[in-house]
N, C-alpha and C. Protein backbone atom coordinates (compact mmCIF):
# COMPACT_ATOMS: atom_id res chain seq x y z
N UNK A 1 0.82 -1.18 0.00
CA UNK A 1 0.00 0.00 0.00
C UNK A 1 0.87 1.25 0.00
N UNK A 2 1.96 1.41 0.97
CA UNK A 2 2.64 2.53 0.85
C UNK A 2 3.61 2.57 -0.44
N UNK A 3 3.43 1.81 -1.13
CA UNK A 3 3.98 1.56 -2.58
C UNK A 3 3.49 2.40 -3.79
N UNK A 4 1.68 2.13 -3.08
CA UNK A 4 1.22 2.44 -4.44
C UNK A 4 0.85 3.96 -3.96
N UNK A 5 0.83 4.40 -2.87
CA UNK A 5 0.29 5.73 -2.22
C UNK A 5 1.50 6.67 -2.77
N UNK A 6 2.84 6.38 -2.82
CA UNK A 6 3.60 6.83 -3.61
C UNK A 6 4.05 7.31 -4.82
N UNK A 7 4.05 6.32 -5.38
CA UNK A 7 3.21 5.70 -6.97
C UNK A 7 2.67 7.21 -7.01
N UNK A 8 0.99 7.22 -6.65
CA UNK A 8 0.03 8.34 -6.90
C UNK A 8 0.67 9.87 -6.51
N UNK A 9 1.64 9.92 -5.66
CA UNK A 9 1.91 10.92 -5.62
C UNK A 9 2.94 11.38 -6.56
N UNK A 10 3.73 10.81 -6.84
CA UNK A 10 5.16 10.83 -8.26
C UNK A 10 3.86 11.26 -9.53
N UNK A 11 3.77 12.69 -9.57
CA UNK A 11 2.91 12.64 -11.40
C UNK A 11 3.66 12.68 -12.39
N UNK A 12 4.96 12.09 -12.42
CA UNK A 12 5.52 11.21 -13.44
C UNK A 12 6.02 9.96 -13.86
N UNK A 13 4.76 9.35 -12.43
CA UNK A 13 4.54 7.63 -12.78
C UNK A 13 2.96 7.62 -12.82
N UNK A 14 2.89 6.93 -13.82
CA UNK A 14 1.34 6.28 -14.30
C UNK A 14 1.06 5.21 -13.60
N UNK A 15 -0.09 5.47 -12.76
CA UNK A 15 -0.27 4.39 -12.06
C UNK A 15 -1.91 3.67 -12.91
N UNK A 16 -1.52 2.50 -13.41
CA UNK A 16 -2.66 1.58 -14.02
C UNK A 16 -3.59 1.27 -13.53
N UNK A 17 -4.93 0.86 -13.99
CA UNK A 17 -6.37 -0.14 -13.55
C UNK A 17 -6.12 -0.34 -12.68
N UNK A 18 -6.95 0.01 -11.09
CA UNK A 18 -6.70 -0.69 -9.93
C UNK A 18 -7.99 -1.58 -9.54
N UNK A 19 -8.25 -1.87 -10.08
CA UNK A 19 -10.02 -2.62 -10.08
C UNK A 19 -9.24 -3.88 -9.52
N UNK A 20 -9.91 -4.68 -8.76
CA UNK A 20 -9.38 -6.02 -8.07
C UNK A 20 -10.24 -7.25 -8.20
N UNK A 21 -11.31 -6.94 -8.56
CA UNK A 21 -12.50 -7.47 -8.82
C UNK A 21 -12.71 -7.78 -10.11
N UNK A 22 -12.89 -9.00 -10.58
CA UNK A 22 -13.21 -10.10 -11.92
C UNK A 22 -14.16 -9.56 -12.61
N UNK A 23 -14.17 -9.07 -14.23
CA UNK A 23 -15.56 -8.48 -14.48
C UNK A 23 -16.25 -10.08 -15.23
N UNK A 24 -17.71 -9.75 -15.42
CA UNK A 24 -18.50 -10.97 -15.92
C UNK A 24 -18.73 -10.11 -17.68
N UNK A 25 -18.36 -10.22 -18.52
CA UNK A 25 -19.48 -9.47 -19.86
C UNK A 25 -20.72 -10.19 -19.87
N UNK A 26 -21.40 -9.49 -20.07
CA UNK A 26 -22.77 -9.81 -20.16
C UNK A 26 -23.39 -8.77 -21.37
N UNK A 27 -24.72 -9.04 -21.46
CA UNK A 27 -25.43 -7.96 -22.29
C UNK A 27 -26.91 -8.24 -21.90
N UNK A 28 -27.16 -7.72 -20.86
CA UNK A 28 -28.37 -7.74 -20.23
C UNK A 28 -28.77 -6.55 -19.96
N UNK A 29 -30.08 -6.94 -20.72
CA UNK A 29 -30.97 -5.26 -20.65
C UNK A 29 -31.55 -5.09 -19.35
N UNK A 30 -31.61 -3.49 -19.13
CA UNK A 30 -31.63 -3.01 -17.74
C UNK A 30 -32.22 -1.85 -17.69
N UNK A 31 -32.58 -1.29 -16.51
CA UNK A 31 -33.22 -0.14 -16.11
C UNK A 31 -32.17 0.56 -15.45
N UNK A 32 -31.71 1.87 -15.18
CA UNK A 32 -31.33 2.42 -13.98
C UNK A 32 -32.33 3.83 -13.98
N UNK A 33 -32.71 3.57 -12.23
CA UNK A 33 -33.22 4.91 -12.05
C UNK A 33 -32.31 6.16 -11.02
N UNK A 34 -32.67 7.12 -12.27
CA UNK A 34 -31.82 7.93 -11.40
C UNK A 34 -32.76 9.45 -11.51
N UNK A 35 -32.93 10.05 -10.53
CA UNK A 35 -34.17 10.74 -10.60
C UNK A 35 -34.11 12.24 -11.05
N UNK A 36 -35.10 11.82 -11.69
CA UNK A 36 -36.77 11.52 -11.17
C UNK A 36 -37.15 10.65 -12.88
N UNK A 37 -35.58 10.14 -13.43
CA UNK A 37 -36.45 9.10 -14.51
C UNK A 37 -36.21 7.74 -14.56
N UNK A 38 -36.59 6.74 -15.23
CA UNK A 38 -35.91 5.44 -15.18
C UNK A 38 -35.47 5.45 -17.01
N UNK A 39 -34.33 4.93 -17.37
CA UNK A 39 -33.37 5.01 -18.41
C UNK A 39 -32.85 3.63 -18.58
N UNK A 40 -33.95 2.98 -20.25
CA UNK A 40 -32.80 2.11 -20.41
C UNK A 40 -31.85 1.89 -21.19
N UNK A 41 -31.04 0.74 -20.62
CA UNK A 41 -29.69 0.32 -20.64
C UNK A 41 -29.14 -0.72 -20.97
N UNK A 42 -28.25 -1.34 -21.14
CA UNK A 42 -27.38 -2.60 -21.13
C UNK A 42 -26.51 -2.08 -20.32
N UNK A 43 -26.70 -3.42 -19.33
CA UNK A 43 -24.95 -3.88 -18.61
C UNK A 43 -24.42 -4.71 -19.36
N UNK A 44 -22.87 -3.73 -19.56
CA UNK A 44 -21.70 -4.75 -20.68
C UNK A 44 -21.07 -5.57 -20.06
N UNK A 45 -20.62 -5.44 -18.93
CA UNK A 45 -19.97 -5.94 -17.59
C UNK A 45 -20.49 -5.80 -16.20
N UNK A 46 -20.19 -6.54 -15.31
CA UNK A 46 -20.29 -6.65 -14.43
C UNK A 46 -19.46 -6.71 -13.62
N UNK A 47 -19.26 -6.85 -12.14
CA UNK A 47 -18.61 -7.72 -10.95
C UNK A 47 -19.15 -7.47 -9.62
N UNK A 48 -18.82 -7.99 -8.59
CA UNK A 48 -18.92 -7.35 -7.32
C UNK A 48 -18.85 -6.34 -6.84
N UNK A 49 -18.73 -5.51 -7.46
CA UNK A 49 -18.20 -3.93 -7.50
C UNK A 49 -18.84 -3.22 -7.97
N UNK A 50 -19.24 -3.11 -8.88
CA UNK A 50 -19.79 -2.24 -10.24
C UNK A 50 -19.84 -3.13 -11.05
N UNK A 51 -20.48 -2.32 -12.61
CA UNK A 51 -21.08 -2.44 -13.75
C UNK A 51 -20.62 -1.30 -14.55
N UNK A 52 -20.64 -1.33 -15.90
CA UNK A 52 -20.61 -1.05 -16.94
C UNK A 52 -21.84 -0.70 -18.16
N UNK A 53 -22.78 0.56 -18.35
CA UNK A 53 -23.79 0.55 -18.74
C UNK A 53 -23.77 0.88 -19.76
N UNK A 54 -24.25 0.78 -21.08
CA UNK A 54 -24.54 1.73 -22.02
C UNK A 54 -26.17 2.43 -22.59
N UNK A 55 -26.23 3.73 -22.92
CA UNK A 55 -27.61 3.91 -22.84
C UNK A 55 -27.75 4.62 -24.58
N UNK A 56 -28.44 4.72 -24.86
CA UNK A 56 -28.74 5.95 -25.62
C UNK A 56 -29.02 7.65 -25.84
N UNK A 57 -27.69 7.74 -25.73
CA UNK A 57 -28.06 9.52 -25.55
C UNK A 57 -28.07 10.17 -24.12
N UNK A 58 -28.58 9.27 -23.50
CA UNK A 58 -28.53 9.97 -22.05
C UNK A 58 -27.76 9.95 -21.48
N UNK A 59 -26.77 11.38 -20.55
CA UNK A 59 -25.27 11.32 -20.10
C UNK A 59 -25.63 11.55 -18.49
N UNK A 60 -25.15 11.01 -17.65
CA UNK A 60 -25.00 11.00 -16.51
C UNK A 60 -23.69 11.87 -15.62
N UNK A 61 -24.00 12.31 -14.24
CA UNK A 61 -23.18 13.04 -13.98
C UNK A 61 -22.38 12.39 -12.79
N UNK A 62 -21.17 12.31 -12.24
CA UNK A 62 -19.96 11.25 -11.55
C UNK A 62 -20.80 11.72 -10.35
N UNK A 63 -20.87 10.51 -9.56
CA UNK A 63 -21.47 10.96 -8.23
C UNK A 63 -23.20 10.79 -8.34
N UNK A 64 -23.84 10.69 -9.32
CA UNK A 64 -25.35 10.84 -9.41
C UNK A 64 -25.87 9.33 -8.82
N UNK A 65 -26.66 9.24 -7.70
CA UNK A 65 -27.38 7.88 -7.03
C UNK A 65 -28.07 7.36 -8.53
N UNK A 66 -27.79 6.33 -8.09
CA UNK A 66 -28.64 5.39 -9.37
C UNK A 66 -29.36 3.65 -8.75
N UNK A 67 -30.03 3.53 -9.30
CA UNK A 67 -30.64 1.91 -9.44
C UNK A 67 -30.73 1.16 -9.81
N UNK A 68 -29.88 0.03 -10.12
CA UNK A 68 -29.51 -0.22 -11.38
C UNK A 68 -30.62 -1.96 -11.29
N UNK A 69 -31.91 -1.62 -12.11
CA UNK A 69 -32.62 -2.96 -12.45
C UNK A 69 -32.65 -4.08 -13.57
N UNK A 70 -32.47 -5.23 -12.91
CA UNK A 70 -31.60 -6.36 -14.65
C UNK A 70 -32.71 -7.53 -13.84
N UNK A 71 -34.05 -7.32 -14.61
CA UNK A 71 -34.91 -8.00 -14.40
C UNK A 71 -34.44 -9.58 -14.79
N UNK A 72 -34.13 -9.82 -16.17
CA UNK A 72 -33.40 -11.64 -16.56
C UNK A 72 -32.43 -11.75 -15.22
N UNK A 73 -31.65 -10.77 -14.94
CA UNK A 73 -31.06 -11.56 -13.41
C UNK A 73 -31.96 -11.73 -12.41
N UNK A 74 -32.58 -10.77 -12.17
CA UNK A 74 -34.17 -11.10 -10.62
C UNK A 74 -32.41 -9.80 -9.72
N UNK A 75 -32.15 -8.93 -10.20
CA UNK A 75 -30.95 -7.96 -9.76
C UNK A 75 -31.16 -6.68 -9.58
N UNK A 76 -31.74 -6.36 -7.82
CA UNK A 76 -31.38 -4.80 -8.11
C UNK A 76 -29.94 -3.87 -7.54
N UNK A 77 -29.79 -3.31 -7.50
CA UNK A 77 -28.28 -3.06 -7.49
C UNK A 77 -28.05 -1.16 -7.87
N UNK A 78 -27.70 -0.94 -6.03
CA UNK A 78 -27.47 0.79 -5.87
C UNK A 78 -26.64 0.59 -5.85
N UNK A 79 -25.89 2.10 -6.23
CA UNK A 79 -24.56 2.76 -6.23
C UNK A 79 -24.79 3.87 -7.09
N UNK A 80 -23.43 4.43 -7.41
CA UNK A 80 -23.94 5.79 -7.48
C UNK A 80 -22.68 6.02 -9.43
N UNK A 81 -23.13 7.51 -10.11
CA UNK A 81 -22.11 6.95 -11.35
C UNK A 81 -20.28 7.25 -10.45
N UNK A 82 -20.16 6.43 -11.13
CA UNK A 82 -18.47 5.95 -11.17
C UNK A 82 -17.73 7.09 -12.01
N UNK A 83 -18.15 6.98 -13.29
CA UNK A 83 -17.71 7.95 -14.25
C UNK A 83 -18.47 7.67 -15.56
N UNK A 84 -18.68 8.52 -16.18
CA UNK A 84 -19.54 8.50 -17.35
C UNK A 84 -19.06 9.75 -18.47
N UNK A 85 -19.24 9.09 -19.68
CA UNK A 85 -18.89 9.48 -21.05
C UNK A 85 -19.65 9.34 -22.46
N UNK A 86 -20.19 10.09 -23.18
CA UNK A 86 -20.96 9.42 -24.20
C UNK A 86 -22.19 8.84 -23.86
N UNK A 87 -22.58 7.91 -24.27
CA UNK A 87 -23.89 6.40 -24.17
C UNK A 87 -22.44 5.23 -22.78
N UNK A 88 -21.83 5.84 -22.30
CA UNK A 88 -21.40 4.98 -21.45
C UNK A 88 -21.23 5.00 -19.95
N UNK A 89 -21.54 4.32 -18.98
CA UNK A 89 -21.46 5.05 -17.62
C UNK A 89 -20.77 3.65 -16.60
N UNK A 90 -19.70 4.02 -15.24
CA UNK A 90 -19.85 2.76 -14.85
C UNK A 90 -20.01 3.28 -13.42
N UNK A 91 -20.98 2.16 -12.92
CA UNK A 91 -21.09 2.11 -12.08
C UNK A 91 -20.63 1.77 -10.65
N UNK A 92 -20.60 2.50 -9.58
CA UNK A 92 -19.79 1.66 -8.51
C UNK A 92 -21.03 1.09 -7.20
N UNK A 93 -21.14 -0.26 -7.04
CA UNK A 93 -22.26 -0.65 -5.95
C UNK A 93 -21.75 -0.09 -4.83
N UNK A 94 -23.21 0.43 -4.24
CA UNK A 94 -23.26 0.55 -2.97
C UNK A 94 -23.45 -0.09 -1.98
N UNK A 95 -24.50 -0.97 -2.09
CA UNK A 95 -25.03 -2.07 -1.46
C UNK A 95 -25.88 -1.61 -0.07
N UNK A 96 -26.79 -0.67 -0.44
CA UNK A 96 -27.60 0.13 0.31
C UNK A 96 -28.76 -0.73 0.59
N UNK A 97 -29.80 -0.05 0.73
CA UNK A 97 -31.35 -0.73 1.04
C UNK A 97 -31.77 -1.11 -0.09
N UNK A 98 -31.80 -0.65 -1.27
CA UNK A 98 -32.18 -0.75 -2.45
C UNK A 98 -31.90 -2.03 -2.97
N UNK A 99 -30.40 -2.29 -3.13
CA UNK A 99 -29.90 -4.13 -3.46
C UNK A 99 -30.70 -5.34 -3.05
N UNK A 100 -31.03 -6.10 -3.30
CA UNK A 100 -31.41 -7.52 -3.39
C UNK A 100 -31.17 -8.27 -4.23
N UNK A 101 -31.23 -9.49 -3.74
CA UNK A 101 -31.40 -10.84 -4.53
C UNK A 101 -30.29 -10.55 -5.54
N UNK A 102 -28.66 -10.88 -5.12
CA UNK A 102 -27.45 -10.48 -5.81
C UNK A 102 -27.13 -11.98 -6.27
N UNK A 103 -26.71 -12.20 -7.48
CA UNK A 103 -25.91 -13.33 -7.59
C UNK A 103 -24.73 -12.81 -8.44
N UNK A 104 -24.21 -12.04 -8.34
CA UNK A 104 -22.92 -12.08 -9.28
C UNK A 104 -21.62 -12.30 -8.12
């Protein structure tokens, strides 16, 4: 840890992907609500962590609560955007009140 805390501080070392967590691809159509609309989606990926969404047109802002619903899983799944670009957004779980019935 005090390796990589270093690392981040040197801004003339690039520090890479720190995700630790296995993604699943998938392409399962989805809902996320983030208010006051519900917007759908595909999750491209998955993991224990977050997701990976793509939408049409609609751009999301880093930090915005979301809901993320994947009815073929029986999956609901809070957290909030991760970062978002284009038709693309990812998500980071929260694992609030909202989550149930998780199998990934």
């Amino acid at each position: 840890m005090a390796e990589l805390i270093a690392r981040l501080r040197n801004p003339n070392v690039r520090v890479g992907e720190q995700r630790g967590a296995d993604r699943l691809n998938c392409h399962w159509p989805a809902l996320v609500h983030s208010e006051p609309r519900d917007i759908a989606c595909v999750v491209e990926n998955i993991s224990h962590s977050g997701c990976r969404i793509r939408t049409t047109g609609t751009l999301f802002a880093r930090g915005d609560p979301v809901v993320v619903r994947i009815p073929s899983q029986k999956m609901v799944l809070d957290g909030v955007i991760a970062w978002a670009r284009a038709e693309e957004a990812g998500i980071q779980f929260s694992f609030g009140d909202e989550s149930h019935n998780l199998t990934v």
